[in-house]
C-alpha atoms as a PDB file:
ATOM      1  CA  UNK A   1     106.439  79.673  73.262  1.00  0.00           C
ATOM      2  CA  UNK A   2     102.803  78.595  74.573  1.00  0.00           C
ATOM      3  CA  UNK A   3     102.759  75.787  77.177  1.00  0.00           C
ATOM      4  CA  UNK A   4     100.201  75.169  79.515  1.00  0.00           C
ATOM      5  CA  UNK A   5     100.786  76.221  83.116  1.00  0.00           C
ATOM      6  CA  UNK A   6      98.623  74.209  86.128  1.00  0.00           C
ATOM      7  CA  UNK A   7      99.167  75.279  89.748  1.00  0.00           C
ATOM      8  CA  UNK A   8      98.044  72.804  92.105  1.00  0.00           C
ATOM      9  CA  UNK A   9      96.874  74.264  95.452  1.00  0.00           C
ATOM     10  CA  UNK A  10      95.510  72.842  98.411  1.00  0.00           C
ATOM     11  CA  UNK A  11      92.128  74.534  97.918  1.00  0.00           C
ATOM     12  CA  UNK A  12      91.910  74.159  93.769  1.00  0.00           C
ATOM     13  CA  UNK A  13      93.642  73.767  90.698  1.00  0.00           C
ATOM     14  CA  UNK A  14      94.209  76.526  88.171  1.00  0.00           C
ATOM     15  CA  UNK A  15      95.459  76.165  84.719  1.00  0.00           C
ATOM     16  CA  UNK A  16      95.867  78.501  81.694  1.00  0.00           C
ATOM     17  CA  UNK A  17      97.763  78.303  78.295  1.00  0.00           C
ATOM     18  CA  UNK A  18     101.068  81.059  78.990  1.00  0.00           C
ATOM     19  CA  UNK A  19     103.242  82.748  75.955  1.00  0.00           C
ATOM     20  CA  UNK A  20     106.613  82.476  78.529  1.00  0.00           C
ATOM     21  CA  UNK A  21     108.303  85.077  76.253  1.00  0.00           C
ATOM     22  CA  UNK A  22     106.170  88.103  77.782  1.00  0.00           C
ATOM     23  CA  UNK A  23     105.207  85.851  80.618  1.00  0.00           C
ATOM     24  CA  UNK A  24     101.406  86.693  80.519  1.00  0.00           C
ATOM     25  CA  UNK A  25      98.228  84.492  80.362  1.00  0.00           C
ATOM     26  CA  UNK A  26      97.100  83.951  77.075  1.00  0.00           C
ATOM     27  CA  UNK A  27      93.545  82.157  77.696  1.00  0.00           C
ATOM     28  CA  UNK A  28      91.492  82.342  80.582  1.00  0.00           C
ATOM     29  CA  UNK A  29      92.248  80.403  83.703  1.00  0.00           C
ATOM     30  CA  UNK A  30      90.347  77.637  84.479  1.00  0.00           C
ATOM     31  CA  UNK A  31      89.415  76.017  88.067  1.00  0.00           C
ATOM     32  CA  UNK A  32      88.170  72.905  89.766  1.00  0.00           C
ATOM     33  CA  UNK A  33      88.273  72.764  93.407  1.00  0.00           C
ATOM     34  CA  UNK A  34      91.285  70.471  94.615  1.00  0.00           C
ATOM     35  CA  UNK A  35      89.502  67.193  95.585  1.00  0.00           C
ATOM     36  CA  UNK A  36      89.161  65.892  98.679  1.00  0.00           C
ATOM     37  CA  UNK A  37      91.281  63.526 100.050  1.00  0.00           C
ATOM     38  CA  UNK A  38      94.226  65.270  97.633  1.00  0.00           C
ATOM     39  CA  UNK A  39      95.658  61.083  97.318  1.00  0.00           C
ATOM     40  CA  UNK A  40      97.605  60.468  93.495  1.00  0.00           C
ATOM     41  CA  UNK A  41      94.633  58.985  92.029  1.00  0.00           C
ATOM     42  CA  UNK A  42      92.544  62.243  92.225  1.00  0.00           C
ATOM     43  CA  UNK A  43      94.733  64.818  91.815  1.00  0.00           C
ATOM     44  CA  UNK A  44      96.168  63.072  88.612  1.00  0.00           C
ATOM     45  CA  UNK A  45      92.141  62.803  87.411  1.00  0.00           C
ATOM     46  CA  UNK A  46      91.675  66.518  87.963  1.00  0.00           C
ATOM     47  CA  UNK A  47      94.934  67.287  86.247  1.00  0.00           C
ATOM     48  CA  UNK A  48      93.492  66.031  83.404  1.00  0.00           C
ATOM     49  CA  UNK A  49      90.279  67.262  83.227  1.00  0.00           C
ATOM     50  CA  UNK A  50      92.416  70.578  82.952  1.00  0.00           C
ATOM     51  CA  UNK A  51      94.131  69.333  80.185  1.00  0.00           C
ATOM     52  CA  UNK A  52      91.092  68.511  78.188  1.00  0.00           C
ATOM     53  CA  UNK A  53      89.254  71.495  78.912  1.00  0.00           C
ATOM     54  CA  UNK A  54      92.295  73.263  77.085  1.00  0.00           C
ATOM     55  CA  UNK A  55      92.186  70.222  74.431  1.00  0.00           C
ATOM     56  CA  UNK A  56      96.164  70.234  75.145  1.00  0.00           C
ATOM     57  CA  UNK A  57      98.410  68.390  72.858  1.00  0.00           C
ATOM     58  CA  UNK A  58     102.034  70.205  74.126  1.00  0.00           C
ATOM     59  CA  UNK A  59     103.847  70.523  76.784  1.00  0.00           C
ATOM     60  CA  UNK A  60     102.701  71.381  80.535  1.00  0.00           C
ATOM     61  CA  UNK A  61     104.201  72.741  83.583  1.00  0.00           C
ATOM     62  CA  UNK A  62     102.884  71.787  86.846  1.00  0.00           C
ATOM     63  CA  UNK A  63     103.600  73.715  90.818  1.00  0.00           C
ATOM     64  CA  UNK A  64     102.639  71.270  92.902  1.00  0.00           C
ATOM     65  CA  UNK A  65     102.823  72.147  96.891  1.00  0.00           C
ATOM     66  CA  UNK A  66     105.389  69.572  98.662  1.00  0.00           C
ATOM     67  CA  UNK A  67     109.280  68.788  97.611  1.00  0.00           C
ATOM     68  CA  UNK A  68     109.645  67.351  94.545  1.00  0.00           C
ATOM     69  CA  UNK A  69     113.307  66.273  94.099  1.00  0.00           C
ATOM     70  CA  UNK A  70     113.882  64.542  90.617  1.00  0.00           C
ATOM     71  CA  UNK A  71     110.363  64.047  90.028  1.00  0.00           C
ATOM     72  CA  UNK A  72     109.664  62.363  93.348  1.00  0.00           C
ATOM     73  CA  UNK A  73     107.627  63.996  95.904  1.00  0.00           C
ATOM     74  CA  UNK A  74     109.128  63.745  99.291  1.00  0.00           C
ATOM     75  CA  UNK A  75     106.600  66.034 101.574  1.00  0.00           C
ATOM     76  CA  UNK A  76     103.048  66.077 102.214  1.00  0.00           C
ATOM     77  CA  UNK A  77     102.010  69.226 104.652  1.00  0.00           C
ATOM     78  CA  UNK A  78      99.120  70.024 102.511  1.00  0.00           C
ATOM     79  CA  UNK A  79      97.966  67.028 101.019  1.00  0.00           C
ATOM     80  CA  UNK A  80      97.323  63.338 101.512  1.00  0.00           C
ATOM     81  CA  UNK A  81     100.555  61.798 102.807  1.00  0.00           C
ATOM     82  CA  UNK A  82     100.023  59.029 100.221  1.00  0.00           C
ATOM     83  CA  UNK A  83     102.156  61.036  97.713  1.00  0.00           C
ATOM     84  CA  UNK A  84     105.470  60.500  99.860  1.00  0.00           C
ATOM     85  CA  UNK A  85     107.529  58.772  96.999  1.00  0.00           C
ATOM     86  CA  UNK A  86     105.213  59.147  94.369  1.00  0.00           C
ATOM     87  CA  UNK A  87     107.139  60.116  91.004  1.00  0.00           C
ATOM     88  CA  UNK A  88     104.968  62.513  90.222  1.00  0.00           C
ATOM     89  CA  UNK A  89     106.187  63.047  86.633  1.00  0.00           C
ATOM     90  CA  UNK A  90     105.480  59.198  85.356  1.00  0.00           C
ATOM     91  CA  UNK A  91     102.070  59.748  86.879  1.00  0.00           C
ATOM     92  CA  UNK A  92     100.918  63.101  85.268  1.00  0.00           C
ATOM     93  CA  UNK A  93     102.854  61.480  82.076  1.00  0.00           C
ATOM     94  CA  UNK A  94     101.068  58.458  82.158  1.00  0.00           C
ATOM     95  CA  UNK A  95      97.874  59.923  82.579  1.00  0.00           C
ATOM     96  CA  UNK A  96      97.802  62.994  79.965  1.00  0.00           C
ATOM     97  CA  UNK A  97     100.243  61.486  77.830  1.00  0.00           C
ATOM     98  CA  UNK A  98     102.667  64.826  77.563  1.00  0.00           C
ATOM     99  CA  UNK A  99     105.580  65.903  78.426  1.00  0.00           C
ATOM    100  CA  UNK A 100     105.222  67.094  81.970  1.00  0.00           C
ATOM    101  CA  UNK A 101     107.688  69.059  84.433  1.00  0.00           C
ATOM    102  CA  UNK A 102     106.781  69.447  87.926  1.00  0.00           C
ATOM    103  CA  UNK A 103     108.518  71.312  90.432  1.00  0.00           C
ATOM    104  CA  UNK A 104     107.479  72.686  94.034  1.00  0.00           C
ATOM    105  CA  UNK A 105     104.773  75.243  94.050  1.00  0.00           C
ATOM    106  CA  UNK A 106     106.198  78.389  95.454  1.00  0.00           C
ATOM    107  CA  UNK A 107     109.211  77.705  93.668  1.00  0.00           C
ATOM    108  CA  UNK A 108     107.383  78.202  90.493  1.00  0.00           C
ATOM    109  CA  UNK A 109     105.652  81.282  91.460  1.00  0.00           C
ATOM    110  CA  UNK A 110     109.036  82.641  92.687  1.00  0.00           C
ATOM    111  CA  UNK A 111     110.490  81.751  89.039  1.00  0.00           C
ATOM    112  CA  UNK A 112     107.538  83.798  87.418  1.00  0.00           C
ATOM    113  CA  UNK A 113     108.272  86.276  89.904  1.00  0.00           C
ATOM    114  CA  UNK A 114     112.082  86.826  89.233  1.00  0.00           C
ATOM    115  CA  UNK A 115     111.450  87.112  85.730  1.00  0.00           C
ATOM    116  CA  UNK A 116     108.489  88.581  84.806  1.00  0.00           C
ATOM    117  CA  UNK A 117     107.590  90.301  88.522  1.00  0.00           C
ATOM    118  CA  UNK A 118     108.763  91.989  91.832  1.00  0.00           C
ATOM    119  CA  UNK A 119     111.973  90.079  91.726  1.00  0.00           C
ATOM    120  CA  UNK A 120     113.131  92.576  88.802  1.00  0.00           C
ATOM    121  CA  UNK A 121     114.949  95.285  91.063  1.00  0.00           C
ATOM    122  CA  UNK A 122     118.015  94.420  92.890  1.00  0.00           C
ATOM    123  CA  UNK A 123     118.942  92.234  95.535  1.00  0.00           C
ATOM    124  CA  UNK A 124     121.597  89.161  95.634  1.00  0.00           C
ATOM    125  CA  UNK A 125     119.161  87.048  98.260  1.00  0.00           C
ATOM    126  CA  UNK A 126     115.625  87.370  97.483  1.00  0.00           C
ATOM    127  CA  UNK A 127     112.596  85.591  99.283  1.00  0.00           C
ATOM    128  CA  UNK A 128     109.416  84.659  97.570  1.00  0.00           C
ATOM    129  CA  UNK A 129     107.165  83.794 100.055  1.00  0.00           C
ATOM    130  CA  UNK A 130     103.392  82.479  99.050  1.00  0.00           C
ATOM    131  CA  UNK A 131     100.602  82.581 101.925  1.00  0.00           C
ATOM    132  CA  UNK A 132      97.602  80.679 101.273  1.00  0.00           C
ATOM    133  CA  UNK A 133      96.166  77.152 102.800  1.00  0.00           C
ATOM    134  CA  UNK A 134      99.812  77.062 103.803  1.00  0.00           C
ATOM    135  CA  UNK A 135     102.849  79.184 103.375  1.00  0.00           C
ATOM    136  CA  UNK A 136     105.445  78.249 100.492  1.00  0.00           C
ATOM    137  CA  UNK A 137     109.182  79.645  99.906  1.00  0.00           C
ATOM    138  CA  UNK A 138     111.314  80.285  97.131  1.00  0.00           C
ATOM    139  CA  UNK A 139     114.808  81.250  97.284  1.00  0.00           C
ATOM    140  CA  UNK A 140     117.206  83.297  94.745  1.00  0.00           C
ATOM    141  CA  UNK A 141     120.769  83.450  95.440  1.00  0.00           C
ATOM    142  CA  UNK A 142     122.163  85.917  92.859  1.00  0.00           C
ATOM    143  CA  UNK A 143     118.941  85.031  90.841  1.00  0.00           C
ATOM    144  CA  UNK A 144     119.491  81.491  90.750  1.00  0.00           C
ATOM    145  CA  UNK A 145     116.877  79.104  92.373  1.00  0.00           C
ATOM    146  CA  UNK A 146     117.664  77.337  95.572  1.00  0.00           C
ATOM    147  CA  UNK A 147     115.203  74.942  95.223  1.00  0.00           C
ATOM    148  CA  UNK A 148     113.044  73.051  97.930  1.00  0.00           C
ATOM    149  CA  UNK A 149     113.298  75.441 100.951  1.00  0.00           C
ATOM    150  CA  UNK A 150     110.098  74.439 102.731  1.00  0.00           C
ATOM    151  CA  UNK A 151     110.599  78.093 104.904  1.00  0.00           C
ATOM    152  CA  UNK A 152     106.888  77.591 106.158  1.00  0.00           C
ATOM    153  CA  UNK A 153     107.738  74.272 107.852  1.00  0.00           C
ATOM    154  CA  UNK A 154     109.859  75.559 110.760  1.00  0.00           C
ATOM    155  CA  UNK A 155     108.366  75.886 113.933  1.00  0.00           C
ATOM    156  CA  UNK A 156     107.390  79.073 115.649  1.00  0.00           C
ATOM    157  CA  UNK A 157     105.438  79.093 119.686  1.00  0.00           C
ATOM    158  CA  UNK A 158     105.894  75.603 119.410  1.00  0.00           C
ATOM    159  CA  UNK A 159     103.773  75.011 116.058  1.00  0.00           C
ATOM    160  CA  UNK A 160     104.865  74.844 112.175  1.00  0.00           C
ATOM    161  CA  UNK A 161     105.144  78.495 110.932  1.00  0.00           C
ATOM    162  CA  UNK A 162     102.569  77.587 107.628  1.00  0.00           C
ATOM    163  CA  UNK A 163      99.945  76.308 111.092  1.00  0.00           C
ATOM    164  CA  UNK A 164     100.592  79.585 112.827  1.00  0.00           C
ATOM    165  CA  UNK A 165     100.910  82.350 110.307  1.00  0.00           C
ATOM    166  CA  UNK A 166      99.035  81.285 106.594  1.00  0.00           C
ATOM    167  CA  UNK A 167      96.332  82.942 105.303  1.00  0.00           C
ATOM    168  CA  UNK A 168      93.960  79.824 105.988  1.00  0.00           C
ATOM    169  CA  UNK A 169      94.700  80.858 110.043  1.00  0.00           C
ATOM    170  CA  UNK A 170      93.544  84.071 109.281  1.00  0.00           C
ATOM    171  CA  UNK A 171      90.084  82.777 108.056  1.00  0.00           C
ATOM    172  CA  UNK A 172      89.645  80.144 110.076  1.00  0.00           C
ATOM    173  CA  UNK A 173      90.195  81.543 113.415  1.00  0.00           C
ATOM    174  CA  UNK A 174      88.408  84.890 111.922  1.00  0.00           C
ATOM    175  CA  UNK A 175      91.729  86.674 113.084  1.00  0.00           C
ATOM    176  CA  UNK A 176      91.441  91.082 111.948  1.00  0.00           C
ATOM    177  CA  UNK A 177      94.349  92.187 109.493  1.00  0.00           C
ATOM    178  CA  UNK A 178      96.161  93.687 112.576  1.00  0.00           C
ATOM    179  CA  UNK A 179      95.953  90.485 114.710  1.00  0.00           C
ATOM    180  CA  UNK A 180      97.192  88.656 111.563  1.00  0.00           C
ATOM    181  CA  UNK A 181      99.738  90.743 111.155  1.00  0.00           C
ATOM    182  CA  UNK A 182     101.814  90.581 113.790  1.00  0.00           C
ATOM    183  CA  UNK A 183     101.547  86.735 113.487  1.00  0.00           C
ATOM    184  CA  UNK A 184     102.725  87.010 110.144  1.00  0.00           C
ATOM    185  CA  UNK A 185     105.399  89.816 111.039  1.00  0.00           C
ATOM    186  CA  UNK A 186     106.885  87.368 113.325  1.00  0.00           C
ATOM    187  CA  UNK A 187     106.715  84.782 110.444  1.00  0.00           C
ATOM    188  CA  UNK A 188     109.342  87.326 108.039  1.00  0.00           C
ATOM    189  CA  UNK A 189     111.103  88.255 111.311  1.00  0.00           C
ATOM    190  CA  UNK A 190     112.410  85.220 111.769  1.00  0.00           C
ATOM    191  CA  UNK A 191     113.088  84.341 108.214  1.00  0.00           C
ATOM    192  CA  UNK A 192     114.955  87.746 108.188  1.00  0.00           C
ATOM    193  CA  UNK A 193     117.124  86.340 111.254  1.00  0.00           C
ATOM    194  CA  UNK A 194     118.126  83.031 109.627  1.00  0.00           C
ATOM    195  CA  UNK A 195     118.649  84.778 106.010  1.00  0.00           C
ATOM    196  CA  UNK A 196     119.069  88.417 105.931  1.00  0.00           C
ATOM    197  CA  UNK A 197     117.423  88.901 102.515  1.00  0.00           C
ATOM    198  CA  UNK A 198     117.671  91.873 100.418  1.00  0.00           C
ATOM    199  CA  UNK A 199     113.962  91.335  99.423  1.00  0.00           C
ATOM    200  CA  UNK A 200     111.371  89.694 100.411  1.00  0.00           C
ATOM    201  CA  UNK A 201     108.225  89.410  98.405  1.00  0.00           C
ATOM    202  CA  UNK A 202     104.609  88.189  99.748  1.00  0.00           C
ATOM    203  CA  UNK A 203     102.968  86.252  97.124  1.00  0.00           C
ATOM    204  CA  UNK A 204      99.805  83.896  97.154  1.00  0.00           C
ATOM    205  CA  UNK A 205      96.873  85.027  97.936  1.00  0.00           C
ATOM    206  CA  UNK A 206      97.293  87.353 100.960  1.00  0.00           C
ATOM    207  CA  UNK A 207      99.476  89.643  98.319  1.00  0.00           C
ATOM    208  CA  UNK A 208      95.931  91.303  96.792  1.00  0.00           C
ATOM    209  CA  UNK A 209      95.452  92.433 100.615  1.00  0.00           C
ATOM    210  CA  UNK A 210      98.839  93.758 101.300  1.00  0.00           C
ATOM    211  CA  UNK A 211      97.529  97.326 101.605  1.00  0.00           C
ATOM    212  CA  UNK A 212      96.029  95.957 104.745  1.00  0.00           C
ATOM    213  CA  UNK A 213      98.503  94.670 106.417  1.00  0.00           C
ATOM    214  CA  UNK A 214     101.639  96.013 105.275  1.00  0.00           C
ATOM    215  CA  UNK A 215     102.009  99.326 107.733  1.00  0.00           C
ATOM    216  CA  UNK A 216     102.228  96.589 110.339  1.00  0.00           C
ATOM    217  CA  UNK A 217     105.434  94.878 109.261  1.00  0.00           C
ATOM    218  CA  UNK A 218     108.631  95.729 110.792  1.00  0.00           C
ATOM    219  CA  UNK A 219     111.542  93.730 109.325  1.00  0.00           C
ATOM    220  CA  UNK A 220     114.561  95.400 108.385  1.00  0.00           C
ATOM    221  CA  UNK A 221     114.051  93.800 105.174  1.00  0.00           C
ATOM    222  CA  UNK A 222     112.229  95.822 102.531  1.00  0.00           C
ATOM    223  CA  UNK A 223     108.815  93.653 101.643  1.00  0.00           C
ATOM    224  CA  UNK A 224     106.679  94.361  98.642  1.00  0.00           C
ATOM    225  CA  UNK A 225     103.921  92.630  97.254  1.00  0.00           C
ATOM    226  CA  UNK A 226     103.859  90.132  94.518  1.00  0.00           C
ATOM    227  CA  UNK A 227     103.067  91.853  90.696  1.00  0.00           C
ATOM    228  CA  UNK A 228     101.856  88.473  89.474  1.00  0.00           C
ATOM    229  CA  UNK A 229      99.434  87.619  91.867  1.00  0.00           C
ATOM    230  CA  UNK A 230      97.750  84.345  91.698  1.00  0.00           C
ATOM    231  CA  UNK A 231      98.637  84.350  88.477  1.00  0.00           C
ATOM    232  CA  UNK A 232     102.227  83.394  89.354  1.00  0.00           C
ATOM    233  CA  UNK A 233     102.721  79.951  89.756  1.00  0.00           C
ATOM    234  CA  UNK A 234     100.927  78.909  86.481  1.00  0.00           C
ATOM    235  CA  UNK A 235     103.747  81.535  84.805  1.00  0.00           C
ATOM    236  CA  UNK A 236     106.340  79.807  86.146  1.00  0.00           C
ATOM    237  CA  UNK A 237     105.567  76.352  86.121  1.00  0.00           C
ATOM    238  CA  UNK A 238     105.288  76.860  81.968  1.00  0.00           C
ATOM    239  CA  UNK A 239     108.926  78.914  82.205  1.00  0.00           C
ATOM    240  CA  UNK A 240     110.532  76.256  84.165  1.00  0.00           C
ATOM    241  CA  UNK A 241     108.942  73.500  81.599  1.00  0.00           C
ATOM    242  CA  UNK A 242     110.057  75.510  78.656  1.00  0.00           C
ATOM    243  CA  UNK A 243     113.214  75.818  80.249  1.00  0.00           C
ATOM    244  CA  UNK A 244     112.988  71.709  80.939  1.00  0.00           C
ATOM    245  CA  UNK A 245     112.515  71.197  77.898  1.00  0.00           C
ATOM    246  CA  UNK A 246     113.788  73.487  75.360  1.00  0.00           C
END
């Protein structure tokens, strides 16, 4: 089945047209920078400039990076707090005029993931974490999606984890790989503590790097790298709409 896949970021939104039966990209992505300030009004006009650029008619499957429980979004780390109790899903509806799903951001990419990616060995608790602007979570509890975990929102040295250990930290304070690392080893330690995965993987945007950083992790926990890249959450969101849908 073909259904167009957007993955809303805080630094851009990416869509592409994805056939969710080999759970591949089957046009080229397309991007336009997230716009600033991220409030309903813009974000819903940028989701459908995507749209048009693909000339969509069908159905589209949308990560978007807070909580979104029953089509209401209920957290705001990343973008303008004026989307706290925003149904989401009227808006992109009412806008495009499609049927739209919309689920958290990570938990898309971890969907694409399970299926189609990393998450195909074995493990009965698997982590799907995506470091970027911020630092997203997915969940699998004998493959099924515990949805909503919001793992980079705890706090660690007295700051949110997503404020201490994302990618966007990395940049902005010009941090090496090494002096990342142990920020973000700290990050997975913990998580390992509350959770005691199987597997976790390292998705986003940090997961091309991992060669870089890896030798400095020390969980118990095997981690491995996302397969699906930053390619992931536009999979899944189109699995999880197909899924929505039928």
């Amino acid at each position: 089945m073909e259904i167009l896949g957007i993955d809303i970021g805080g630094s851009g939104l990416k869509g592409a047209i994805v056939d969710t039966i080999k759970g591949e990209l089957i046009s080229e992505r397309h991007r336009i920078p997230t716009p600033q300030p991220a409030d309903p009004n813009s974000i819903a006009t940028t989701f459908k400039k995507i749209k048009k650029h693909f000339n969509w008619s069908g159905t589209i499957g949308c990560g978007f990076p807070a909580v979104v429980q029953h089509g209401i979004v209920r957290t705001a780390s990343n973008i303008d707090r004026s989307w706290i109790g925003i149904n989401i899903v009227e808006l992109f509806k009412e806008k495009v005029d499609n049927p739209v799903f919309v689920l958290n951001d990570a938990d898309a990419a971890g969907i694409a993931e399970m299926k189609f990616g990393a998450g195909l060995l074995d493990g009965d608790v698997v982590v799907i974490i995506t470091v970027g602007t911020g630092i997203g979570s997915a969940l699998f509890i004998e493959r099924k999606l515990f949805p909503n975990t919001e793992f980079g929102q705890f706090t660690m040295n007295g700051k949110v984890a997503e404020k201490y250990a994302a990618d966007a930290i990395r940049k902005n304070l010009k941090l090496s790989w090494k002096k990342w690392a142990k920020r973000f080893n700290e990050y997975i330690t913990h998580l390992e503590m509350l959770l005691w995965p199987d597997l976790i993987i390292v998705g986003g945007g940090v997961s091309k790097k991992f060669d870089k950083f890896k030798k400095y992790l020390t969980t118990n926990t095997e981690v491995i790298p996302a397969k699906l890249l930053n390619n992931a959450g536009i999979i899944g969101a189109a699995i999880a709409a197909e899924e929505k849908f039928g």
